[in-house]
PDB file of N, CA and C in Angstrom:
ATOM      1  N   UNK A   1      84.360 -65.066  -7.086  1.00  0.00           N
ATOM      2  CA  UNK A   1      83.522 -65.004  -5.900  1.00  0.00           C
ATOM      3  C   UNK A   1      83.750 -66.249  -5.053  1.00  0.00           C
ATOM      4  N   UNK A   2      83.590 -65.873  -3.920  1.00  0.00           N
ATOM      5  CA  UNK A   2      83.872 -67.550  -2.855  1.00  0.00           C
ATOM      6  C   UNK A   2      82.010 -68.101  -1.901  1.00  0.00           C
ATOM      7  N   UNK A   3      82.391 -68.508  -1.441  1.00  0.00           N
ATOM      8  CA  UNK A   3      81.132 -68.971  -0.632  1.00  0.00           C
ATOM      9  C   UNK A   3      80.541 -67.861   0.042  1.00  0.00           C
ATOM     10  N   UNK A   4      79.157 -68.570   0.361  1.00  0.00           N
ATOM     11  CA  UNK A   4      78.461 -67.654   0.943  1.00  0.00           C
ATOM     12  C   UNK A   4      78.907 -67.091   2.624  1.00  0.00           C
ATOM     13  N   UNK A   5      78.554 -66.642   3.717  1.00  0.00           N
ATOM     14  CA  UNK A   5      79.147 -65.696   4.567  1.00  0.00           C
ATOM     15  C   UNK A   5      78.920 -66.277   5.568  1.00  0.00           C
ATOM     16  N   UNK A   6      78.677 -66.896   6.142  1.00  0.00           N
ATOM     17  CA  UNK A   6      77.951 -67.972   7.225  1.00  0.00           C
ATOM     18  C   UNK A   6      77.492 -66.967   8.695  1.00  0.00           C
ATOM     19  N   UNK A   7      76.436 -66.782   9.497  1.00  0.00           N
ATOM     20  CA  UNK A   7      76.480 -66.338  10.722  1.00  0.00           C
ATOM     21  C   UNK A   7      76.572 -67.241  11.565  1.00  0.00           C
ATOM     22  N   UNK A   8      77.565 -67.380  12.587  1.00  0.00           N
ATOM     23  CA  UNK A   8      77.058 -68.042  13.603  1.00  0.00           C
ATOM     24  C   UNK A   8      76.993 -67.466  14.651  1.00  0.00           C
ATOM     25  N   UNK A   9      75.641 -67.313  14.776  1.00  0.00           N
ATOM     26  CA  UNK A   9      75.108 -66.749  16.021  1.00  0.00           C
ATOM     27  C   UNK A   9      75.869 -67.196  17.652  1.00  0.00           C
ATOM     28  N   UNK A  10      76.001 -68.113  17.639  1.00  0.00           N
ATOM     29  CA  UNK A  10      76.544 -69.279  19.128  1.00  0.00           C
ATOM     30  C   UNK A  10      77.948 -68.489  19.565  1.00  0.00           C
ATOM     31  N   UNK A  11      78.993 -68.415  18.338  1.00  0.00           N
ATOM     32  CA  UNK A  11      80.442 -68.417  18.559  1.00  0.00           C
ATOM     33  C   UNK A  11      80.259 -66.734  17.916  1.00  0.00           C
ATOM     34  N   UNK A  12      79.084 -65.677  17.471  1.00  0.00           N
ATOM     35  CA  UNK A  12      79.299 -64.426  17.817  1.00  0.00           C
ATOM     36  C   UNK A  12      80.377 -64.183  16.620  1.00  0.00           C
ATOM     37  N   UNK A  13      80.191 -64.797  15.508  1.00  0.00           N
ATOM     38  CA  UNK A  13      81.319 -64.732  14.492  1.00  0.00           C
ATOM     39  C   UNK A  13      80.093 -64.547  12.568  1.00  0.00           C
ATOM     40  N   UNK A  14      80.874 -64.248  12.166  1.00  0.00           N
ATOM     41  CA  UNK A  14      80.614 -64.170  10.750  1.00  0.00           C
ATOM     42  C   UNK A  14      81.631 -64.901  10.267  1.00  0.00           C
ATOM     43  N   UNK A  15      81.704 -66.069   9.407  1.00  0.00           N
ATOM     44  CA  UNK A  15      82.722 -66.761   8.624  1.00  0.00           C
ATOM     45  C   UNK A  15      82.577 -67.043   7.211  1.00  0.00           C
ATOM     46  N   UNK A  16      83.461 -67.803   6.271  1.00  0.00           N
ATOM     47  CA  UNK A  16      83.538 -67.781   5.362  1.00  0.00           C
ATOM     48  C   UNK A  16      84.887 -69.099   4.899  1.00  0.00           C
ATOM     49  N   UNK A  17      85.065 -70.113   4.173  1.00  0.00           N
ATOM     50  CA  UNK A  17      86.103 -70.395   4.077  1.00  0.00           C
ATOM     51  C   UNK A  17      86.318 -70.244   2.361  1.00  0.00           C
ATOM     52  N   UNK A  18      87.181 -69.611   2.204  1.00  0.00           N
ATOM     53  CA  UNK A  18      88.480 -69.392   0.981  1.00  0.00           C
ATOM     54  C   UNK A  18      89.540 -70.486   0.382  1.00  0.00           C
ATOM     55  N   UNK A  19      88.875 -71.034  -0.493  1.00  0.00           N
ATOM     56  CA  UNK A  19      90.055 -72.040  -0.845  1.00  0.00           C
ATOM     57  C   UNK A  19      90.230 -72.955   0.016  1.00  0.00           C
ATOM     58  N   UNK A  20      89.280 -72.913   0.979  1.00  0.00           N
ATOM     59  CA  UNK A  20      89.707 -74.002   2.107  1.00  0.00           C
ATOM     60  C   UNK A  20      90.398 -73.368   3.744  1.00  0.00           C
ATOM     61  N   UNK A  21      90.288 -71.946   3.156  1.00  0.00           N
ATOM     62  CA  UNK A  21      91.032 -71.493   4.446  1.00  0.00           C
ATOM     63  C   UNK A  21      90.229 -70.219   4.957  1.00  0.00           C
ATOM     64  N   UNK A  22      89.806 -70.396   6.405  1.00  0.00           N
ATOM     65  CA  UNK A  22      88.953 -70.133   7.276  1.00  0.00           C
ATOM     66  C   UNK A  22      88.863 -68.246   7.269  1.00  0.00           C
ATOM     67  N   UNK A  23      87.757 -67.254   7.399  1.00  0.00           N
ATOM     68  CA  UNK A  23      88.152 -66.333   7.366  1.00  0.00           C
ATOM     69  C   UNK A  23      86.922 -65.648   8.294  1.00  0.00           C
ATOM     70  N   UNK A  24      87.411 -64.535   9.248  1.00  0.00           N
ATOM     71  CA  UNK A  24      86.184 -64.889  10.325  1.00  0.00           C
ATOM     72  C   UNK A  24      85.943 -62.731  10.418  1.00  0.00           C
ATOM     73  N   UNK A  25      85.059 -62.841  10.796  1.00  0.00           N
ATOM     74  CA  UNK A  25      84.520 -61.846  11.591  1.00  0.00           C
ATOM     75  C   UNK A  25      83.932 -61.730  13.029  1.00  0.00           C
ATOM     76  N   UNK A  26      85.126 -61.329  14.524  1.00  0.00           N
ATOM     77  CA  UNK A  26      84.641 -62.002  15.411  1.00  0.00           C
ATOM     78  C   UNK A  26      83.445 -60.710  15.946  1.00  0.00           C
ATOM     79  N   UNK A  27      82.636 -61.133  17.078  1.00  0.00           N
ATOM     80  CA  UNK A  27      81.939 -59.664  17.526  1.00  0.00           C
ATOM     81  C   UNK A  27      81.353 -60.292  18.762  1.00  0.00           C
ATOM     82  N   UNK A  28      81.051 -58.944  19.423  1.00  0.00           N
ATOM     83  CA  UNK A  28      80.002 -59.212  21.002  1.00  0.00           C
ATOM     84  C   UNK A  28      78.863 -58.598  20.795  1.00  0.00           C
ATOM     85  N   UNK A  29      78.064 -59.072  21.627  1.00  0.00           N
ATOM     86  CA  UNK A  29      76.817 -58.322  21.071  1.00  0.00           C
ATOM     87  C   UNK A  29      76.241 -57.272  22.957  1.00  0.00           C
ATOM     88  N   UNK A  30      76.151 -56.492  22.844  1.00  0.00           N
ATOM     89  CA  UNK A  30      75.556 -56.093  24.589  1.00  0.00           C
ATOM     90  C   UNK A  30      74.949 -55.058  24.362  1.00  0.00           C
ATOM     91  N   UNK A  31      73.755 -55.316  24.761  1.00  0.00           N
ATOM     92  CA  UNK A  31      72.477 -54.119  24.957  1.00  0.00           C
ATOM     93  C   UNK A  31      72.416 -53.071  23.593  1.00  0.00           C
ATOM     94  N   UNK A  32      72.215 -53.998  22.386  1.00  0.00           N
ATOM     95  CA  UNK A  32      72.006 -53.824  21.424  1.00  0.00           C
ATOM     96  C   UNK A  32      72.849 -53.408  20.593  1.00  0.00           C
ATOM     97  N   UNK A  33      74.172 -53.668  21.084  1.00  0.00           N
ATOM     98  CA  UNK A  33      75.650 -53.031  20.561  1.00  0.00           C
ATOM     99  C   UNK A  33      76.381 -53.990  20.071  1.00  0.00           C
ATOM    100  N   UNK A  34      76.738 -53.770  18.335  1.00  0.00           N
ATOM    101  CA  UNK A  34      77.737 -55.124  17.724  1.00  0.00           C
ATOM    102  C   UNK A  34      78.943 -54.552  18.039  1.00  0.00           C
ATOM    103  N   UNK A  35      79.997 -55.392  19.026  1.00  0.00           N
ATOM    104  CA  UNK A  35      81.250 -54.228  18.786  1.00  0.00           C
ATOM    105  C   UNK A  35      82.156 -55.791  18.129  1.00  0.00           C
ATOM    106  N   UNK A  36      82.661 -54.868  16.843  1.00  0.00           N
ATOM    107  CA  UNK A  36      83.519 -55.466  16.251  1.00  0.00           C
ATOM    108  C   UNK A  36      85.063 -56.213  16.500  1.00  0.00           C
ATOM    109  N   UNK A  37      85.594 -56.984  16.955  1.00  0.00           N
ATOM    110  CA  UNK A  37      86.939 -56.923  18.144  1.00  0.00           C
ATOM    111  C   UNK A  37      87.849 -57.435  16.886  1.00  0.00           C
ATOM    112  N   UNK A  38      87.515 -58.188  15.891  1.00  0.00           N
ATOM    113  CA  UNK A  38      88.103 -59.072  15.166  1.00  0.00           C
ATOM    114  C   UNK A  38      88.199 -59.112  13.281  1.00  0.00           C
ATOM    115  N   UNK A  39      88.917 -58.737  12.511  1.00  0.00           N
ATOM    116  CA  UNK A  39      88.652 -59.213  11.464  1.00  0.00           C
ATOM    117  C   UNK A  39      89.593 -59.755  10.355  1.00  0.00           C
ATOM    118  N   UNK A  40      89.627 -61.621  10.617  1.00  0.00           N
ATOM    119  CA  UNK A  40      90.653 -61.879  10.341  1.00  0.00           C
ATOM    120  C   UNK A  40      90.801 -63.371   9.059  1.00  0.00           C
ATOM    121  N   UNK A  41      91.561 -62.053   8.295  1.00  0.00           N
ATOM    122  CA  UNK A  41      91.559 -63.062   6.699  1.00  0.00           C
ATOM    123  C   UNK A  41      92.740 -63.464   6.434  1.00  0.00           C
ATOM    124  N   UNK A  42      93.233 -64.735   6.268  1.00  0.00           N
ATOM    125  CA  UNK A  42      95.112 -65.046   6.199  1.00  0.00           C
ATOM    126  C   UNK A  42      95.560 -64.274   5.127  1.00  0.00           C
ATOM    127  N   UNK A  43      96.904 -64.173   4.470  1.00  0.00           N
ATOM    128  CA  UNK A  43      97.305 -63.783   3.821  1.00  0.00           C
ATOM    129  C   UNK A  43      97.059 -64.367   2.639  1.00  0.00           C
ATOM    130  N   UNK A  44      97.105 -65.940   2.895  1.00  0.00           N
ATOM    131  CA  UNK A  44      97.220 -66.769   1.317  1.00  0.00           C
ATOM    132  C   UNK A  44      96.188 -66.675   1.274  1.00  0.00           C
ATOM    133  N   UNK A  45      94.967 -65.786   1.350  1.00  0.00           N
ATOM    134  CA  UNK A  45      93.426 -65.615   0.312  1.00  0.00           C
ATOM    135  C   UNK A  45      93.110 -64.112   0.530  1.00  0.00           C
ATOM    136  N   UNK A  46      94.230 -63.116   1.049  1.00  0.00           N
ATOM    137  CA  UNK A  46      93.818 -62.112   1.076  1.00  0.00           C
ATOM    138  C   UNK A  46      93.807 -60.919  -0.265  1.00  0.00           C
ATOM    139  N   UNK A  47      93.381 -59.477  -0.214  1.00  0.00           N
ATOM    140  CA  UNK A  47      93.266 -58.918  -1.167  1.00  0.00           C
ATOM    141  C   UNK A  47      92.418 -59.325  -2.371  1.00  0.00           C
ATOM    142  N   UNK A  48      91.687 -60.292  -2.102  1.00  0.00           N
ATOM    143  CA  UNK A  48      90.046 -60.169  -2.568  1.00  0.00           C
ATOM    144  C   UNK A  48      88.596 -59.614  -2.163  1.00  0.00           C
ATOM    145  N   UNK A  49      88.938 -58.645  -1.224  1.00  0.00           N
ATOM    146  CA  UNK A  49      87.548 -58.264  -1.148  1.00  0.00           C
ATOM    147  C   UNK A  49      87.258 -59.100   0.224  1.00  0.00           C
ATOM    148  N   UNK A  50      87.899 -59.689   0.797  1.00  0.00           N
ATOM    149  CA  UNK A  50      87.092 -60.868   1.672  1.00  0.00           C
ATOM    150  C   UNK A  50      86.634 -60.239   3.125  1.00  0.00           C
ATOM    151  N   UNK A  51      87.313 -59.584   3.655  1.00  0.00           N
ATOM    152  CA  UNK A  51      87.289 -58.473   4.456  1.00  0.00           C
ATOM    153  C   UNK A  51      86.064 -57.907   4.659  1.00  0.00           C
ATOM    154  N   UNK A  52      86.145 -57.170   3.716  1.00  0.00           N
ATOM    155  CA  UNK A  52      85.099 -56.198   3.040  1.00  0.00           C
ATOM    156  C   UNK A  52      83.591 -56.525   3.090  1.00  0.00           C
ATOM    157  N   UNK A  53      83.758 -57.454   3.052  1.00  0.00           N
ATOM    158  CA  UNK A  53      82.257 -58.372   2.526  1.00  0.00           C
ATOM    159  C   UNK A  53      81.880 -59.129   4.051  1.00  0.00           C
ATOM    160  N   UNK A  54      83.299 -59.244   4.903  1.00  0.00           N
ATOM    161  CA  UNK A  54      82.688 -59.986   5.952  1.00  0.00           C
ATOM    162  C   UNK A  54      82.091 -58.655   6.642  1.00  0.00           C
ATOM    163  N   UNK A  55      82.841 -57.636   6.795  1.00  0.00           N
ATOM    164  CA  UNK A  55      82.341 -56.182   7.459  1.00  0.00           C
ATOM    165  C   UNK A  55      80.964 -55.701   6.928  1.00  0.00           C
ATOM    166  N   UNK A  56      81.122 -55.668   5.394  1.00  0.00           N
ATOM    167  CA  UNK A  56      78.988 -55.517   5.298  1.00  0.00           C
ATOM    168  C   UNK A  56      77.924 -56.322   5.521  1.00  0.00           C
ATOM    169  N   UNK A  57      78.463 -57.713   5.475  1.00  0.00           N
ATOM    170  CA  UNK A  57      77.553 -58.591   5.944  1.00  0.00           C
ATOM    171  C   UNK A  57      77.217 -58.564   7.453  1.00  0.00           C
ATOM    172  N   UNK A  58      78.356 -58.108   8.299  1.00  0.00           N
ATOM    173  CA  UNK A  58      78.331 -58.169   9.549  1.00  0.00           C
ATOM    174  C   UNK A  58      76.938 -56.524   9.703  1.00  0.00           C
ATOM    175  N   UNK A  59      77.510 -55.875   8.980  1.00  0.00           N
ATOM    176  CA  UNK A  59      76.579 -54.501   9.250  1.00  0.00           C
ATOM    177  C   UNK A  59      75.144 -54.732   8.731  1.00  0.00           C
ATOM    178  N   UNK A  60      75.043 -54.963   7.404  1.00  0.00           N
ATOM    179  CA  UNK A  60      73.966 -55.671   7.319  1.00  0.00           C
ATOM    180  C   UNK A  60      72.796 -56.531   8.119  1.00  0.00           C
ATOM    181  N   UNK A  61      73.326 -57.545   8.844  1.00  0.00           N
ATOM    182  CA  UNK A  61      73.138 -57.808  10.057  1.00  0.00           C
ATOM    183  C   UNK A  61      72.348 -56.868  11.209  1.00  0.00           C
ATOM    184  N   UNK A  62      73.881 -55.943  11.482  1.00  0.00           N
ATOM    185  CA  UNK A  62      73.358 -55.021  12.858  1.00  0.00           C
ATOM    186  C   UNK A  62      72.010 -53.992  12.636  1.00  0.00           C
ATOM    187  N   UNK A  63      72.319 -53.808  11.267  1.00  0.00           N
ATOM    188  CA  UNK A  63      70.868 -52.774  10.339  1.00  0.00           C
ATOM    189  C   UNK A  63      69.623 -53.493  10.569  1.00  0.00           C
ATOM    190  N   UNK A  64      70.018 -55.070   9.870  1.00  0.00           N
ATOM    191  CA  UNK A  64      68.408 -55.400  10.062  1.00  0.00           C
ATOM    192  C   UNK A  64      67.690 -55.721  11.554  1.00  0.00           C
ATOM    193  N   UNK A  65      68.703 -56.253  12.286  1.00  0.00           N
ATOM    194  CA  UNK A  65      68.238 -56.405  13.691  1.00  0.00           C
ATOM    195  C   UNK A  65      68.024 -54.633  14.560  1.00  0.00           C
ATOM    196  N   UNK A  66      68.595 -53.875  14.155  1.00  0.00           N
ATOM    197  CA  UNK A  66      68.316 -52.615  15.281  1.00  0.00           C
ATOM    198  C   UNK A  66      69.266 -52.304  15.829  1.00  0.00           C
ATOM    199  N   UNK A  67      70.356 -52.585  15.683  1.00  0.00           N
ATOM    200  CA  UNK A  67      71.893 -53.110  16.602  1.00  0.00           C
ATOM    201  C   UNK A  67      72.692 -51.357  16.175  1.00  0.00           C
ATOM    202  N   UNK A  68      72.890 -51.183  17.027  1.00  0.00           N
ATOM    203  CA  UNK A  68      73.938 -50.006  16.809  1.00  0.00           C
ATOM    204  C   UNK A  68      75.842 -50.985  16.198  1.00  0.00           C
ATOM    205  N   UNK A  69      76.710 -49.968  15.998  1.00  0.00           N
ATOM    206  CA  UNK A  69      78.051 -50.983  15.694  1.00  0.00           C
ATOM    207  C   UNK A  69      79.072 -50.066  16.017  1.00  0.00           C
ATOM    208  N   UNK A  70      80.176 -50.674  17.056  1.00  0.00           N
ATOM    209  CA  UNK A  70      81.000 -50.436  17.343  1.00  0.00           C
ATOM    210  C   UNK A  70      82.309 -50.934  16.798  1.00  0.00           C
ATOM    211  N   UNK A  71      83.119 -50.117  16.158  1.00  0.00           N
ATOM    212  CA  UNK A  71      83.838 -50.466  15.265  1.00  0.00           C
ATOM    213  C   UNK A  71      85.621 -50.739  16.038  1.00  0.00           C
ATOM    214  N   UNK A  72      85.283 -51.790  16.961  1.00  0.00           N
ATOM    215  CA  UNK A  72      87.249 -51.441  17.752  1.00  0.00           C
ATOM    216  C   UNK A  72      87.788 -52.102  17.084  1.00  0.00           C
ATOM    217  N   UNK A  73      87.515 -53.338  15.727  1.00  0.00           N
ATOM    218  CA  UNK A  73      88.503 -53.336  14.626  1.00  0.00           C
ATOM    219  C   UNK A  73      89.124 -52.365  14.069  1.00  0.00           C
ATOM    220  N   UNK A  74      90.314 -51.699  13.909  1.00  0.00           N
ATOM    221  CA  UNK A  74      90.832 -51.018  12.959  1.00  0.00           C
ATOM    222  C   UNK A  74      90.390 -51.420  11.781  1.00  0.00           C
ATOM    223  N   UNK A  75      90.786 -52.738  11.350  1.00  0.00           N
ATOM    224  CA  UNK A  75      89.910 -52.582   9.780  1.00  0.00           C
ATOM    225  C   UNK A  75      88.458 -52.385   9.593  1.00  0.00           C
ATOM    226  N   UNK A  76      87.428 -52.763  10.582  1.00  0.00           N
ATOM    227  CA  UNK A  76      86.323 -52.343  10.210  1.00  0.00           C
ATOM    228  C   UNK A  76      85.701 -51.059  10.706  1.00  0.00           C
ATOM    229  N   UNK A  77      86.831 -50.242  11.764  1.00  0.00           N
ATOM    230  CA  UNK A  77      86.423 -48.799  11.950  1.00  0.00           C
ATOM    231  C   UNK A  77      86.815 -48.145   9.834  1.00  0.00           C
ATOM    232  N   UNK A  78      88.030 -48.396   9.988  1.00  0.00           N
ATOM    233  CA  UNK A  78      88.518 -47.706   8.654  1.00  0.00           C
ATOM    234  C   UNK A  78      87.457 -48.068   7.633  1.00  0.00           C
ATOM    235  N   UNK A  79      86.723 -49.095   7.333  1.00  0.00           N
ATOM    236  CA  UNK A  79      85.802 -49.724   6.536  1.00  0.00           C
ATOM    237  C   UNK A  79      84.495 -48.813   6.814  1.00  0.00           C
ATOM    238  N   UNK A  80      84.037 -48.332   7.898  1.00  0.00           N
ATOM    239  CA  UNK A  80      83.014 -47.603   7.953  1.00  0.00           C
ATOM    240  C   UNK A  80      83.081 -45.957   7.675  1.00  0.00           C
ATOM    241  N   UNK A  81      84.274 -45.879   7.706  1.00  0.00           N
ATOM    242  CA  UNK A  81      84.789 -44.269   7.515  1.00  0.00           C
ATOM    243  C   UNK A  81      84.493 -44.458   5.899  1.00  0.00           C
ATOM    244  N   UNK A  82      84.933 -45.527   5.395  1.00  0.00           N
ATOM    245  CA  UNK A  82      84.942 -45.293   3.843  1.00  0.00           C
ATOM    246  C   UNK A  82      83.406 -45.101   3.037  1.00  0.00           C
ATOM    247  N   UNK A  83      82.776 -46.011   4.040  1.00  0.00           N
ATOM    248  CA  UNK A  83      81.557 -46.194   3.894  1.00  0.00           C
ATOM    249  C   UNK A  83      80.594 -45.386   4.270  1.00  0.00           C
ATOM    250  N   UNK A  84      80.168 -44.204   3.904  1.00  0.00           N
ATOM    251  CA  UNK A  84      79.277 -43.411   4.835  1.00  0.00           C
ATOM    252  C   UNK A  84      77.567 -43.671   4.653  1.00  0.00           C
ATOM    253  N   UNK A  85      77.216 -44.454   3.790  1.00  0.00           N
ATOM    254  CA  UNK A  85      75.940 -44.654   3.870  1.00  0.00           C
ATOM    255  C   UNK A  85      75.990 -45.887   5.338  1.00  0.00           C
ATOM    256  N   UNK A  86      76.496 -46.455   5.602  1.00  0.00           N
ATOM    257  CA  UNK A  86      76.593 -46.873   6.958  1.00  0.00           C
ATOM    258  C   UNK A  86      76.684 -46.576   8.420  1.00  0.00           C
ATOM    259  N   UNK A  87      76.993 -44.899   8.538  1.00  0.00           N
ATOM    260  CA  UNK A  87      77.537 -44.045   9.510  1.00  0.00           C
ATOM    261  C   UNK A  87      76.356 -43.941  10.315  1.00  0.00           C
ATOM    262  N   UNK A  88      75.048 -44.103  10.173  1.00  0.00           N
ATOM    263  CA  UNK A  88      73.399 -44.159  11.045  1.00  0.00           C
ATOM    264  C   UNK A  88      74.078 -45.398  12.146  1.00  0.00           C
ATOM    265  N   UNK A  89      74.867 -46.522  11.720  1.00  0.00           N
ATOM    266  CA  UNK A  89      75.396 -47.691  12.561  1.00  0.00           C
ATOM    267  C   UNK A  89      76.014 -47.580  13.578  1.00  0.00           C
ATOM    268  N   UNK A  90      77.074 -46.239  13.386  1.00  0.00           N
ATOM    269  CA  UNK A  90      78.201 -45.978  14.462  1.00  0.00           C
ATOM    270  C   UNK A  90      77.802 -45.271  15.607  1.00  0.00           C
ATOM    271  N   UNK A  91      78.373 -46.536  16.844  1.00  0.00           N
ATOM    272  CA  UNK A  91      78.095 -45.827  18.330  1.00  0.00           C
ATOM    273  C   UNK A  91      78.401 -44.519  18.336  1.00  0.00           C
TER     274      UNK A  91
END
């Protein structure tokens, strides 16, 4: 397991660092809409799950606030397809 998931509200990001190396979830937020633009984990810490975890934390998020989620990440559209107890989220 790595660190906890960080929000930062300011820079509109979800982060995390891995071994020392930075791993982000970027997003916009407009008229109650998270749209996802970004989700980006390097290679040298990838294929742990890191992804994954930044995308539910990010949804998590949009759930507890009221936020609908727009998924124009490819990885976190594909992440919500997999996910269907999440599908109440999608614009």
């Amino acid at each position: 397991m790595f660190a906890e998931i960080n929000h930062n509200q300011r820079e509109h990001r979800f982060e995390v660092k891995v071994d020392g190396i930075p791993c982000v979830l970027d997003y916009t937020l407009l008229d109650g809409v998270m749209t996802i633009t970004h989700t980006i984990v390097p290679s040298a810490v990838g294929g742990r799950g890191i992804a994954s975890n930044l995308v539910r934390t990010a949804l998590d998020k949009a759930r507890a606030e009221h936020w609908k989620v727009d998924p124009a990440c490819s990885y976190s559209e594909i992440w919500m397809t997999r996910h269907p107890e999440y599908a109440d989220l999608h614009v």
